[in-house]
C-alpha atoms as a PDB file:
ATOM      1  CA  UNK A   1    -151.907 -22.319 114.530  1.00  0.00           C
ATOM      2  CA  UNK A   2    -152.351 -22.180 118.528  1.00  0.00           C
ATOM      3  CA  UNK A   3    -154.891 -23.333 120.648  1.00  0.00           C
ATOM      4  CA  UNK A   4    -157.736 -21.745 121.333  1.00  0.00           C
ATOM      5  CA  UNK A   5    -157.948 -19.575 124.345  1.00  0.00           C
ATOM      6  CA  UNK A   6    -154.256 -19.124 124.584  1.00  0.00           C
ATOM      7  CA  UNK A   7    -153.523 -15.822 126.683  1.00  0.00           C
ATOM      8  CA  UNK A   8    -149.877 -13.984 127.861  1.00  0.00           C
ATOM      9  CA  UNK A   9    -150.643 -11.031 129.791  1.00  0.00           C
ATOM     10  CA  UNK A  10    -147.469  -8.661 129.770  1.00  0.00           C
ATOM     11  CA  UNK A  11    -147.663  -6.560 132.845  1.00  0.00           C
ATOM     12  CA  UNK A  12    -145.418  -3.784 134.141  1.00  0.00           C
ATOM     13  CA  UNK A  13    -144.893  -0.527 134.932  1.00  0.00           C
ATOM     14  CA  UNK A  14    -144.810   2.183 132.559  1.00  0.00           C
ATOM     15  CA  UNK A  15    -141.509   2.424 130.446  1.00  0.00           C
ATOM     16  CA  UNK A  16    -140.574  -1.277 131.761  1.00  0.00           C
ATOM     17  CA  UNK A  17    -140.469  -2.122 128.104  1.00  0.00           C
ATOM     18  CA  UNK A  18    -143.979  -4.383 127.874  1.00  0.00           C
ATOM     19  CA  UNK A  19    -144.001  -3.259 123.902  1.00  0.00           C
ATOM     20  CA  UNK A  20    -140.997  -4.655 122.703  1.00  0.00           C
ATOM     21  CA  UNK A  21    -140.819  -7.713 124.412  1.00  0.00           C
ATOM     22  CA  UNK A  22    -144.513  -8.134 123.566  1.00  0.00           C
ATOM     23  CA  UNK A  23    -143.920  -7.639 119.605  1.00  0.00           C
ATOM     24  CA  UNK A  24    -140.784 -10.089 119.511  1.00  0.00           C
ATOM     25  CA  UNK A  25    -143.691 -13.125 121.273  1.00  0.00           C
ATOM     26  CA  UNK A  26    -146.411 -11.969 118.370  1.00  0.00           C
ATOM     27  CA  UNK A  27    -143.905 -12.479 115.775  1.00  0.00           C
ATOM     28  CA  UNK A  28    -142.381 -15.413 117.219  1.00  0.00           C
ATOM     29  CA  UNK A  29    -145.893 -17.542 118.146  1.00  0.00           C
ATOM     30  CA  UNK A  30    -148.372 -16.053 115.852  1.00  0.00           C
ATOM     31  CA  UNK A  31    -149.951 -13.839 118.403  1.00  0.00           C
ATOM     32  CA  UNK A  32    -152.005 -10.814 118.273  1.00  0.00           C
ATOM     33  CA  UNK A  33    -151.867  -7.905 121.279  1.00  0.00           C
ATOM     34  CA  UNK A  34    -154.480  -6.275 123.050  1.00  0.00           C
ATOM     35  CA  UNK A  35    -153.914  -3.361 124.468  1.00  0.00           C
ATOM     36  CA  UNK A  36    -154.856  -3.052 128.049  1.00  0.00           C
ATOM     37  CA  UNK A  37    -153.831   0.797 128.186  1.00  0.00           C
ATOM     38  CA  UNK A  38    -156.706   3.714 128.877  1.00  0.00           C
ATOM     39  CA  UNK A  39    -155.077   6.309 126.753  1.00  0.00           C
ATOM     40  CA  UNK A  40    -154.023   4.920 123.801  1.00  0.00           C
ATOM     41  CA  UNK A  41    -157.626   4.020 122.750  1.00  0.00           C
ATOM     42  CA  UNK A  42    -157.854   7.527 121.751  1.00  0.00           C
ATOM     43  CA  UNK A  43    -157.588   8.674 118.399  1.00  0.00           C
ATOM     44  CA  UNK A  44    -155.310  11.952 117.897  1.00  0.00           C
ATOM     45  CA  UNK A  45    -153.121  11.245 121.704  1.00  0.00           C
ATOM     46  CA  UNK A  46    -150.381   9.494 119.581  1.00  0.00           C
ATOM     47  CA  UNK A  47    -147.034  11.307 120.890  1.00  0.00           C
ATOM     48  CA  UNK A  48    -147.770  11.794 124.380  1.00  0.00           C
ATOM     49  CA  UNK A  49    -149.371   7.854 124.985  1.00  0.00           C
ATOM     50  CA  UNK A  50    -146.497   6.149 123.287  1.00  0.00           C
ATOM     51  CA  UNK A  51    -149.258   4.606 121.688  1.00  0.00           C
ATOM     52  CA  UNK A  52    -147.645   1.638 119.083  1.00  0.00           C
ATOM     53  CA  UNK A  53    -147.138   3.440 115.211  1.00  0.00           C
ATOM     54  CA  UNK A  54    -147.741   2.135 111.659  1.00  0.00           C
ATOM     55  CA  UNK A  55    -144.245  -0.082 111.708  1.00  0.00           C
ATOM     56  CA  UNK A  56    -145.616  -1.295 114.760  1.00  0.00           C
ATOM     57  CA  UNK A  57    -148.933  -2.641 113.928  1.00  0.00           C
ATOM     58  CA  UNK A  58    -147.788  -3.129 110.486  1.00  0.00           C
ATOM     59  CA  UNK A  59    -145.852  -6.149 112.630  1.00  0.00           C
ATOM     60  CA  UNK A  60    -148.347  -7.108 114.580  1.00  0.00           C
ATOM     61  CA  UNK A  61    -152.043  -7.271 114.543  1.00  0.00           C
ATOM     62  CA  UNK A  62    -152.739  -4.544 117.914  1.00  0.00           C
ATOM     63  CA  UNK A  63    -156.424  -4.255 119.115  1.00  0.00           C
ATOM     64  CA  UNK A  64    -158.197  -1.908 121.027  1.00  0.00           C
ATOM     65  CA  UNK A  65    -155.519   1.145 120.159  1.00  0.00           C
ATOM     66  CA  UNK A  66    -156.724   4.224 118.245  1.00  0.00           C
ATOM     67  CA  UNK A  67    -160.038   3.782 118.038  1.00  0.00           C
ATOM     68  CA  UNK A  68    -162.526   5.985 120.194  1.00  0.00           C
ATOM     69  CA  UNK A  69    -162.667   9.938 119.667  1.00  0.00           C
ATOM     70  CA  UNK A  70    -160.795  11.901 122.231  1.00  0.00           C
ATOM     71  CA  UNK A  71    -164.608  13.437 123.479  1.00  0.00           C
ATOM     72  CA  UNK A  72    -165.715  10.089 123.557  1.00  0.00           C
ATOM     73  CA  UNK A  73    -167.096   8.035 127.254  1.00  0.00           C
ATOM     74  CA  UNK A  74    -164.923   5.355 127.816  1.00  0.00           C
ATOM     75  CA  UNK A  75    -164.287   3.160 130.573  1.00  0.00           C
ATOM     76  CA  UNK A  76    -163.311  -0.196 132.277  1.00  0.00           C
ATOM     77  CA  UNK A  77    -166.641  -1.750 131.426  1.00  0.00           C
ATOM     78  CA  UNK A  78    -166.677  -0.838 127.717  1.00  0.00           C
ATOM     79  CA  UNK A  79    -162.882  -1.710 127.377  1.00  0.00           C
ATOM     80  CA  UNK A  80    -163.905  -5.182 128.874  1.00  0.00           C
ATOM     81  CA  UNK A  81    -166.913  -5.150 126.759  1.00  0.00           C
ATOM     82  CA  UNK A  82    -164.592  -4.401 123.691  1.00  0.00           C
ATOM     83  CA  UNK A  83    -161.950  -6.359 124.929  1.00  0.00           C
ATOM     84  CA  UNK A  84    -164.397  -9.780 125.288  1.00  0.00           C
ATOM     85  CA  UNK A  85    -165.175  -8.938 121.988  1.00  0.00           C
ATOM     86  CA  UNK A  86    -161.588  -9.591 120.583  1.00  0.00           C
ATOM     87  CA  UNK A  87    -160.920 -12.325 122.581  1.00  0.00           C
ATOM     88  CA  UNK A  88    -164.339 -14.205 121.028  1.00  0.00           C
ATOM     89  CA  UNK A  89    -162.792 -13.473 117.392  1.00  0.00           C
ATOM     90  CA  UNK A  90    -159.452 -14.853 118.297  1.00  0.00           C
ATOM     91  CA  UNK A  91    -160.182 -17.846 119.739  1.00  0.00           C
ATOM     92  CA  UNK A  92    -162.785 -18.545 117.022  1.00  0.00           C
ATOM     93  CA  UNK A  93    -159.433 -18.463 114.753  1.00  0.00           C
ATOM     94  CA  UNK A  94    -157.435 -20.239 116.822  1.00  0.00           C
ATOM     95  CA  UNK A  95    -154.902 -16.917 117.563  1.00  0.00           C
ATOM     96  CA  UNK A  96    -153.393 -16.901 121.214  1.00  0.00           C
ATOM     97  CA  UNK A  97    -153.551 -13.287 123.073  1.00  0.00           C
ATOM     98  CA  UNK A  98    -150.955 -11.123 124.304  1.00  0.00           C
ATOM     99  CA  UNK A  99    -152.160  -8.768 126.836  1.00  0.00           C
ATOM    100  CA  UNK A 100    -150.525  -5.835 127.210  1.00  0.00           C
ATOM    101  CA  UNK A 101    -150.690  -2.668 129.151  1.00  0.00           C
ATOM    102  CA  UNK A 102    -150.255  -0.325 132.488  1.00  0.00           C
ATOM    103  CA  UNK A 103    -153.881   0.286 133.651  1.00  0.00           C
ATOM    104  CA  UNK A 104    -154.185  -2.194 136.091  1.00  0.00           C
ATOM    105  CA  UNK A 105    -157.909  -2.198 136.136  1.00  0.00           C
ATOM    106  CA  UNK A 106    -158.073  -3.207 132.777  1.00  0.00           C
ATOM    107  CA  UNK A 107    -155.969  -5.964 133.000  1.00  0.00           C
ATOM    108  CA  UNK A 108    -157.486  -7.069 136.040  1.00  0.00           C
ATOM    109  CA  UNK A 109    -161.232  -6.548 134.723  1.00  0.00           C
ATOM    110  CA  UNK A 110    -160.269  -8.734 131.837  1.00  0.00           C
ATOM    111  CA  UNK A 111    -157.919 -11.363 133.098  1.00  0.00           C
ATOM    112  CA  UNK A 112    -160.270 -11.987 136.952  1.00  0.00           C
ATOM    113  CA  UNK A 113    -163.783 -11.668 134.889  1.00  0.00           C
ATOM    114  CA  UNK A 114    -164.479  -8.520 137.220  1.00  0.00           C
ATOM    115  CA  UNK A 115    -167.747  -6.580 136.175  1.00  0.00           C
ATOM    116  CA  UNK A 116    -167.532  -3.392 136.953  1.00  0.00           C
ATOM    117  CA  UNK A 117    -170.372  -1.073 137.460  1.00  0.00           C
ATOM    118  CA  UNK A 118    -172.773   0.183 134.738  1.00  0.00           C
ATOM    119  CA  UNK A 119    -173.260   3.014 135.928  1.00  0.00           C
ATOM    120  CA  UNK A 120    -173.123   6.041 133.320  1.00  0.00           C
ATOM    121  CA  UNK A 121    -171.067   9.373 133.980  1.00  0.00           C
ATOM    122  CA  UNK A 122    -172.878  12.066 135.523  1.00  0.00           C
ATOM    123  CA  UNK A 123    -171.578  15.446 134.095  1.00  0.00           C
ATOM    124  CA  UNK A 124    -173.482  17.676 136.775  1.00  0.00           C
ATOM    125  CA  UNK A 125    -171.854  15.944 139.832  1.00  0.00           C
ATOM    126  CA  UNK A 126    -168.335  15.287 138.437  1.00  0.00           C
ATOM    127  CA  UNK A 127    -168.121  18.886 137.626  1.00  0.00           C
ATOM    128  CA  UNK A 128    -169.483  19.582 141.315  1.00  0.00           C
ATOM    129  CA  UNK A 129    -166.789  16.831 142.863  1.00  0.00           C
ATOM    130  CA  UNK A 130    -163.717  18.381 140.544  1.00  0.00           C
ATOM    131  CA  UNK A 131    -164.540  21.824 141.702  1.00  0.00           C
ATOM    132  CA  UNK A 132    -164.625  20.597 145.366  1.00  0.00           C
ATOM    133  CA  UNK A 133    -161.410  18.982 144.648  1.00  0.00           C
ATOM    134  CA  UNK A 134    -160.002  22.325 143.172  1.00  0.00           C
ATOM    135  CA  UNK A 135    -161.187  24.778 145.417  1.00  0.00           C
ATOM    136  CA  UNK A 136    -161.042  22.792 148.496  1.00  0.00           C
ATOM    137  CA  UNK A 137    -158.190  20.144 147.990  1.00  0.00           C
ATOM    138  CA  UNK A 138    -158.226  16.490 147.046  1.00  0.00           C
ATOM    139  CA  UNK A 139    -158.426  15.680 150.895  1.00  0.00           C
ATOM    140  CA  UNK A 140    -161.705  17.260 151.138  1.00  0.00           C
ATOM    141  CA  UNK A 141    -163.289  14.940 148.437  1.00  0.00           C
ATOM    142  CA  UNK A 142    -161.736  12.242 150.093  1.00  0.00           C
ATOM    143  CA  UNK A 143    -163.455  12.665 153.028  1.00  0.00           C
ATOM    144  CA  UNK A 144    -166.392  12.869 151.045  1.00  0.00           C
ATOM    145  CA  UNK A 145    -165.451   9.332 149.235  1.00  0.00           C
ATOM    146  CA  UNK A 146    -164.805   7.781 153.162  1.00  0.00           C
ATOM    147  CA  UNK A 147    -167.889   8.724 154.468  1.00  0.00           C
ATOM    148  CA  UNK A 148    -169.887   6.838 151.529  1.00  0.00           C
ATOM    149  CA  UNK A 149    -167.747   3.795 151.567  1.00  0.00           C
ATOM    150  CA  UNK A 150    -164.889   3.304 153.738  1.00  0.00           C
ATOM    151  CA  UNK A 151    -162.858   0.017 152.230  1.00  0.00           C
ATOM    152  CA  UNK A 152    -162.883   2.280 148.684  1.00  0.00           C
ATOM    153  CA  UNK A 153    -161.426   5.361 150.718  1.00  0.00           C
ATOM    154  CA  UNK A 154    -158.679   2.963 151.994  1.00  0.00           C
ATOM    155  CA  UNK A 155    -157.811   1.482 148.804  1.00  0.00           C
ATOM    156  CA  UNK A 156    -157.828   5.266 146.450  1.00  0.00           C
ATOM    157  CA  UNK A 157    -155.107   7.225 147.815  1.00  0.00           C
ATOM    158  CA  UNK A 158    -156.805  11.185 148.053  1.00  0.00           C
ATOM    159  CA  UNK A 159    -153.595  11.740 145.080  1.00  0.00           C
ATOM    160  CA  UNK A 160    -156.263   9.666 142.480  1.00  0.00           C
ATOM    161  CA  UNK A 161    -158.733  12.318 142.259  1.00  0.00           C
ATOM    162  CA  UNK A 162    -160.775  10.732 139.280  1.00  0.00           C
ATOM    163  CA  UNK A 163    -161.021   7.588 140.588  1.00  0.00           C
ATOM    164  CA  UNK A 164    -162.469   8.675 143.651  1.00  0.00           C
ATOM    165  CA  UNK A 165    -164.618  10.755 142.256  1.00  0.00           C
ATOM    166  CA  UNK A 166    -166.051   7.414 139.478  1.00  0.00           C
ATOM    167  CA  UNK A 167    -166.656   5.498 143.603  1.00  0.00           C
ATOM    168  CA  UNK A 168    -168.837   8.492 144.816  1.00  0.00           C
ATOM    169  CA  UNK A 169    -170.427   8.974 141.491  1.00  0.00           C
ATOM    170  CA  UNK A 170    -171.188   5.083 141.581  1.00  0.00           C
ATOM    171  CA  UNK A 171    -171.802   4.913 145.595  1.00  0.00           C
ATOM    172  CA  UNK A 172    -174.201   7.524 144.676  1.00  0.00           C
ATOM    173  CA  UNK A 173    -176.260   6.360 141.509  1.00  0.00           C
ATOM    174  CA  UNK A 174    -176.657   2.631 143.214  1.00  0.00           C
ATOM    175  CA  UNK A 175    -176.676   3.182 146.384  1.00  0.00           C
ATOM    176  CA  UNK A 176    -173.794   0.580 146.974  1.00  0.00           C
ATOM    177  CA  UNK A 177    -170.087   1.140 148.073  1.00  0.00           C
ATOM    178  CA  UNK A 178    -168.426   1.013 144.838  1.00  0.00           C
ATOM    179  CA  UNK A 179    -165.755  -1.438 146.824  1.00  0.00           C
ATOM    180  CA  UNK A 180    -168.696  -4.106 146.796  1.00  0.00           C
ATOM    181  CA  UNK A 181    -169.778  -3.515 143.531  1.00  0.00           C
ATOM    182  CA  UNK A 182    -166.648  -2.850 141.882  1.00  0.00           C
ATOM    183  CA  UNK A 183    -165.490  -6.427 142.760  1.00  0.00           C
ATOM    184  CA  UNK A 184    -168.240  -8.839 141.329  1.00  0.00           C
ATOM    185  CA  UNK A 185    -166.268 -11.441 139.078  1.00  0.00           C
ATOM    186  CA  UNK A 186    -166.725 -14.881 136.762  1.00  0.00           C
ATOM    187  CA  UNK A 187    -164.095 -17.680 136.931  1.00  0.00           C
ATOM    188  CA  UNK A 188    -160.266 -16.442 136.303  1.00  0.00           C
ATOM    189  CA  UNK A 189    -159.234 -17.203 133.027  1.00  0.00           C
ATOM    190  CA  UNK A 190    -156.142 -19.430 132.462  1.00  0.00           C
ATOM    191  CA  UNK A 191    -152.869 -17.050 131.454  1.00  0.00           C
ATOM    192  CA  UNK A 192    -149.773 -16.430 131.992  1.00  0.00           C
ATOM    193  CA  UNK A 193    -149.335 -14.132 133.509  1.00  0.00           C
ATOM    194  CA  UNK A 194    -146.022 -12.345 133.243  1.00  0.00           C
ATOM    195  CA  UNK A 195    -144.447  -9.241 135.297  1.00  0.00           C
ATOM    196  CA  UNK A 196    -141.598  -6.980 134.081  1.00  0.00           C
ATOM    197  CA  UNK A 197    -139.666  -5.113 136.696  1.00  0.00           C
ATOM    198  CA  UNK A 198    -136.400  -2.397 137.111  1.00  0.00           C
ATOM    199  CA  UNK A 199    -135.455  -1.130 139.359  1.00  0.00           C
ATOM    200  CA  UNK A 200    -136.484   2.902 140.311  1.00  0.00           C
ATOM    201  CA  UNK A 201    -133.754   4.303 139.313  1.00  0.00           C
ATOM    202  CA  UNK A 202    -133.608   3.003 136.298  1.00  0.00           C
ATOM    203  CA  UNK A 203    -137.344   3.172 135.148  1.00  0.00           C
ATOM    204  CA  UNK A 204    -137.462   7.006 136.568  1.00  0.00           C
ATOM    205  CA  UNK A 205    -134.278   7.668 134.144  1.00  0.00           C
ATOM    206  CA  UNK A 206    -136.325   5.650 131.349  1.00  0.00           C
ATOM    207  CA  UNK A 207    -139.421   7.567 131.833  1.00  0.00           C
ATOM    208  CA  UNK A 208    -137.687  11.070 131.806  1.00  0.00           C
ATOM    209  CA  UNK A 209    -135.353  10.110 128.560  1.00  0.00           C
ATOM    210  CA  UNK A 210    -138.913   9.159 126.902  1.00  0.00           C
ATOM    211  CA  UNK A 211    -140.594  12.257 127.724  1.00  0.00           C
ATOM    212  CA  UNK A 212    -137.734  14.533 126.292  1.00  0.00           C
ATOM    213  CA  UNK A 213    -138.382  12.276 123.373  1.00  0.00           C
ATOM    214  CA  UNK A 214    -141.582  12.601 123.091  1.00  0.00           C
ATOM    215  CA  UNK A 215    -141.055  16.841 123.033  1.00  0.00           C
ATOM    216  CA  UNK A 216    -138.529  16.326 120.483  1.00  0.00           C
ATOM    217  CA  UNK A 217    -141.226  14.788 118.207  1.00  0.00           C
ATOM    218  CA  UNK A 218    -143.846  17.513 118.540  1.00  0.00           C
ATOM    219  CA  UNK A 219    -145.687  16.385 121.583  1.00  0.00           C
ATOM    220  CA  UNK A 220    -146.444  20.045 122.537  1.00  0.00           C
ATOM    221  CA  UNK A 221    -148.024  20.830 119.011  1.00  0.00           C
ATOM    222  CA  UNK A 222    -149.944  17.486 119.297  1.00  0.00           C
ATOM    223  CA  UNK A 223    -151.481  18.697 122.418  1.00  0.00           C
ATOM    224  CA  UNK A 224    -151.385  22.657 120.830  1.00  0.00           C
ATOM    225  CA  UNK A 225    -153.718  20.777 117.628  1.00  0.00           C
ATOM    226  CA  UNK A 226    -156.414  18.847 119.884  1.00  0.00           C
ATOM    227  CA  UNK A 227    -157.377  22.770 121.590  1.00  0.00           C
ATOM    228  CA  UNK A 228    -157.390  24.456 118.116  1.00  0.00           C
ATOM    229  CA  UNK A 229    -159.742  21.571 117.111  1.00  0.00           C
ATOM    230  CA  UNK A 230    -162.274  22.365 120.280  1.00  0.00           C
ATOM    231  CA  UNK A 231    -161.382  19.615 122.064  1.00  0.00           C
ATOM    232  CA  UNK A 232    -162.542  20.616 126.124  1.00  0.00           C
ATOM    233  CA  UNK A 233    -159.554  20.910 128.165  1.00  0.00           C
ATOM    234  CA  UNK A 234    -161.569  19.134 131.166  1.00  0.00           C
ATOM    235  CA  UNK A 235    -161.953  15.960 128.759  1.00  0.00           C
ATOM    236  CA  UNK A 236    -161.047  12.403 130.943  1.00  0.00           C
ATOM    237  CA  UNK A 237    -158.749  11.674 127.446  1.00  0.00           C
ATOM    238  CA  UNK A 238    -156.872  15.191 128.125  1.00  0.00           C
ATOM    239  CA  UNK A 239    -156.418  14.128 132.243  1.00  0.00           C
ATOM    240  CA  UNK A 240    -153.846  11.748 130.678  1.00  0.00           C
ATOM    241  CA  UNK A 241    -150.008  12.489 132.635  1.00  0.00           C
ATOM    242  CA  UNK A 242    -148.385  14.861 130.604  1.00  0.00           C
ATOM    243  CA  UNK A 243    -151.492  16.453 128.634  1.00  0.00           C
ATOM    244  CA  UNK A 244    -152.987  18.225 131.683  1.00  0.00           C
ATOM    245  CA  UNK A 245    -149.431  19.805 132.440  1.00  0.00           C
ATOM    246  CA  UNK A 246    -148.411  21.015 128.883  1.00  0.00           C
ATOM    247  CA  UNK A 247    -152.323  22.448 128.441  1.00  0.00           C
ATOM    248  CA  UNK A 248    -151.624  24.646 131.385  1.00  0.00           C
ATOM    249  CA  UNK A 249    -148.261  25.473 129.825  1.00  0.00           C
ATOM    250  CA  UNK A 250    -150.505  26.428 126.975  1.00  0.00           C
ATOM    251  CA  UNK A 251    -152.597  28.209 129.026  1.00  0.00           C
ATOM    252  CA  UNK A 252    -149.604  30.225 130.652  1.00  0.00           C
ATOM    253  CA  UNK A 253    -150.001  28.819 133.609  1.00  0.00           C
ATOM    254  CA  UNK A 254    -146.541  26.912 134.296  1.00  0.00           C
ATOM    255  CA  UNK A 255    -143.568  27.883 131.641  1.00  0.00           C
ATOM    256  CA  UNK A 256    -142.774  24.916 129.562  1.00  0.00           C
ATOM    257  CA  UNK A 257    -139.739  23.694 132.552  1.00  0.00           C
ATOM    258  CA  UNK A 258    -141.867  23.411 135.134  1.00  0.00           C
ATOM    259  CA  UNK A 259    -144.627  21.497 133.181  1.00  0.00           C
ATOM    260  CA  UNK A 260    -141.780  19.227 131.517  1.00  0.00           C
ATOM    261  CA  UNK A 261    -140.740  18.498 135.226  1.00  0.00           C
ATOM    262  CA  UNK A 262    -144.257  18.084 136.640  1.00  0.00           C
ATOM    263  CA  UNK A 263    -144.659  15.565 133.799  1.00  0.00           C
ATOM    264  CA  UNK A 264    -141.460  13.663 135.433  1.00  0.00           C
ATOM    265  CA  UNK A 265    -142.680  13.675 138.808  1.00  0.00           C
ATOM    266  CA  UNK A 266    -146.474  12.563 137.914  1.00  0.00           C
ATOM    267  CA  UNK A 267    -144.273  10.060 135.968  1.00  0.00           C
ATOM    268  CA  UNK A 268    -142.708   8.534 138.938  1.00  0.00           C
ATOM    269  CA  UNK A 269    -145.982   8.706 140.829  1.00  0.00           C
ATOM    270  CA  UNK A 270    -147.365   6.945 138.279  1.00  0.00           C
ATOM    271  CA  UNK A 271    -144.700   3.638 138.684  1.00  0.00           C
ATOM    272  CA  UNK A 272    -144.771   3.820 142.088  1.00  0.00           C
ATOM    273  CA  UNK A 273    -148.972   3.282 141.995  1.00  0.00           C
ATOM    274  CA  UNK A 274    -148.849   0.535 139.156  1.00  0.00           C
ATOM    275  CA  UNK A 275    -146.082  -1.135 142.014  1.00  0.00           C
ATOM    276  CA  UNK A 276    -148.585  -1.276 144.357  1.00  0.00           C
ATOM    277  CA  UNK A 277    -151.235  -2.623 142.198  1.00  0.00           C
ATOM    278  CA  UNK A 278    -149.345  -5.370 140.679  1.00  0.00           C
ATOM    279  CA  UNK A 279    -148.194  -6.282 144.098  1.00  0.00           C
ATOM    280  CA  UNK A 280    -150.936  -7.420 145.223  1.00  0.00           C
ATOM    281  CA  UNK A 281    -152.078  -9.824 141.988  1.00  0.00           C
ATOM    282  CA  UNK A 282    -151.649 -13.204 142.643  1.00  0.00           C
ATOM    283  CA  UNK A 283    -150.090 -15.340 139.921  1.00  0.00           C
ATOM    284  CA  UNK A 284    -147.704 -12.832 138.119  1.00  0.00           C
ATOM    285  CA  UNK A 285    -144.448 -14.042 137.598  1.00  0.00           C
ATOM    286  CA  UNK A 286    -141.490 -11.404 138.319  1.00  0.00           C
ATOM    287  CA  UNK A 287    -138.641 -11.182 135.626  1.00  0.00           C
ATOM    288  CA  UNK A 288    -135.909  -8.494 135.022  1.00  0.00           C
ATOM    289  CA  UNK A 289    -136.622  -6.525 132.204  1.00  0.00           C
ATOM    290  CA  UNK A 290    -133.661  -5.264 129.709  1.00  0.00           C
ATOM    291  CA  UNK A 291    -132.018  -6.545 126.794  1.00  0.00           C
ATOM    292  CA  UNK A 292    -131.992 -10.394 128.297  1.00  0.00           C
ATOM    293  CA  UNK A 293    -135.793 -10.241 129.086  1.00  0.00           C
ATOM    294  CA  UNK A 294    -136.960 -12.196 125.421  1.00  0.00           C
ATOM    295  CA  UNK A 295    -134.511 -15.086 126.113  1.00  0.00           C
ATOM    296  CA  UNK A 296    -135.943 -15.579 129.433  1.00  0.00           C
ATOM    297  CA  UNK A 297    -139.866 -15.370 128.771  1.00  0.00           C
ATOM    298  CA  UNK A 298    -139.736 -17.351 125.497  1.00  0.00           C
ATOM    299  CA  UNK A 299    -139.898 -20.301 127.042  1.00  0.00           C
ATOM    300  CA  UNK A 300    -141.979 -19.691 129.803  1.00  0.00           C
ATOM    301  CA  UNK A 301    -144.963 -18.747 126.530  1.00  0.00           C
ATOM    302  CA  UNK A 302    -143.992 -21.907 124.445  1.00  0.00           C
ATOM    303  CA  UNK A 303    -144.310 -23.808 127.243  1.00  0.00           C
ATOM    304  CA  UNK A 304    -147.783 -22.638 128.268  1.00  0.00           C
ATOM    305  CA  UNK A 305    -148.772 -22.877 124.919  1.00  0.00           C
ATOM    306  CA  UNK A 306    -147.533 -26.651 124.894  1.00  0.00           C
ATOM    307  CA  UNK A 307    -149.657 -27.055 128.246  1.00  0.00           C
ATOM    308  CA  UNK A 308    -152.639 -25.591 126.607  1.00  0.00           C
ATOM    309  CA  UNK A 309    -152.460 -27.757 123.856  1.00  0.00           C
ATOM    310  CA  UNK A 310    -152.018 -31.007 125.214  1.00  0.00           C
ATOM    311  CA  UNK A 311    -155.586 -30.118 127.355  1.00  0.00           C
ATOM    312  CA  UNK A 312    -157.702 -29.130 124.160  1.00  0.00           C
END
């Protein structure tokens, strides 16, 4: 049984391999994973989130996967929220944490104590700020975003549409940069806190290999069943890389090739953002991911683990 409070956070770009690596040091130490990913907390996005499958969890105890309807609000605050929730439940059985996901904010909200704004969504204006965005160009509601808070403006890259948009929409209902707000923390927890890394090339041929895979296994009919259900194209769950692209495909917008390829370049996009963002956390130690990667953090977790035992 480990000691309570016990927590790995497995960090990384996407395709890095966080998954594997993070089911071989459940099995091994008796740990149970959190998922720190915003897309696969939605029910019914299964192909196209590489969200973990029945073998998978059949392993390993996963939390905070599958379990919010694809219409459903759901943010950074509720996943901390949910996530606090888990951790309380573990610790009270004496189960160490694995942490593991992409979406930096989550991580970050969870691991740093940050409490983000409670600020609801506000249909009317984020349908007014997308259609500015549409008609006028992402630079045009980034303007917008720098005139209400400046340090935010610098930090969202005009590319991150949503996220701008959630700094207005907060900026607006408080009457507070979002950059001040958005920052408000507790104590950092104790974790280790573990970085995978490849390099480009390698993760960009990754990334492309898994999306081919993913259209092998019916992706485009998993996305074809969510419209025939009445799910709203505009839905945040449906903004997801990949879902937006083969819905306009759908649409007849873009023939399947070019969505396939938009889906690769969004991809890359993607890894090169989570780069920056995990560049600038303090704390993360940087390992090599690939078949060597297990042998390597193994010991780094048992000996945390040994640390945190001696202090209880």
């Amino acid at each position: 049984m480990l000691p309570q409070a016990a927590i790995v956070i497995i960090a990384g770009p996407t395709g890095v391999g966080k998954s594997v690596l993070a089911l071989g040091l459940a099995e091994r130490f008796g740990m149970e994973i959190i998922s720190a990913d915003s897309r696969q907390v939605y029910r019914e996005l299964d192909i196209g989130t590489a969200k973990p499958g029945r073998v998978e969890r059949a392993r390993v105890p996963h939390h905070l996967v599958d379990y919010v309807e694809p219409d459903e609000s759901y943010s950074v605050a509720r996943f901390r929220d949910d996530a606090e929730v888990v951790l309380a439940d573990l610790a009270a059985r004496r189960v160490g944490a694995l942490v593991v996901g992409g979406t930096g904010h989550y991580v970050q909200a969870l691991s740093d104590r940050i409490e983000p704004p409670r600020v609801p969504p506000q249909p009317e204006l984020r349908a007014a700020l997308e259609r500015l965005a549409a008609e006028r160009g992402a630079n045009a509601l980034h303007a917008q975003l720098e005139q209400l808070d400046p340090a935010s403006a610098q930090a969202i890259p005009p590319s991150n549409v949503r996220r701008a948009i959630r700094a207005i929409e907060v900026a607006r209902a408080t009457g507070q940069p979002f950059s001040r707000i958005g920052r408000r923390r507790g104590k950092r927890r104790m974790a280790l806190r573990v970085a995978l890394t490849l390099s480009r090339e390698e993760l960009y041929r990754r990334v492309d290999a898994r999306v081919d895979r993913m259209l092998a296994a019916g992706w485009l009919d998993e996305v074809r069943g969510l419209l025939r259900r009445g799910y709203d194209p505009d839905l945040p769950a449906l903004a997801a890389t990949g879902y937006r692209e083969l819905i306009a495909h759908l649409r007849g917008e873009l023939s399947l090739e070019d969505a396939v390829q938009r889906i690769k370049w969004a991809s890359h996009a993607y890894i090169r953002r989570q780069y920056v963002w995990l560049r600038r956390q303090p704390s993360y130690r940087w390992l090599e991911a690939g078949p060597s990667a297990y042998t390597r953090v193994e010991p780094l977790v048992r000996r945390y683990l040994e640390t945190i035992a001696r202090r209880a």
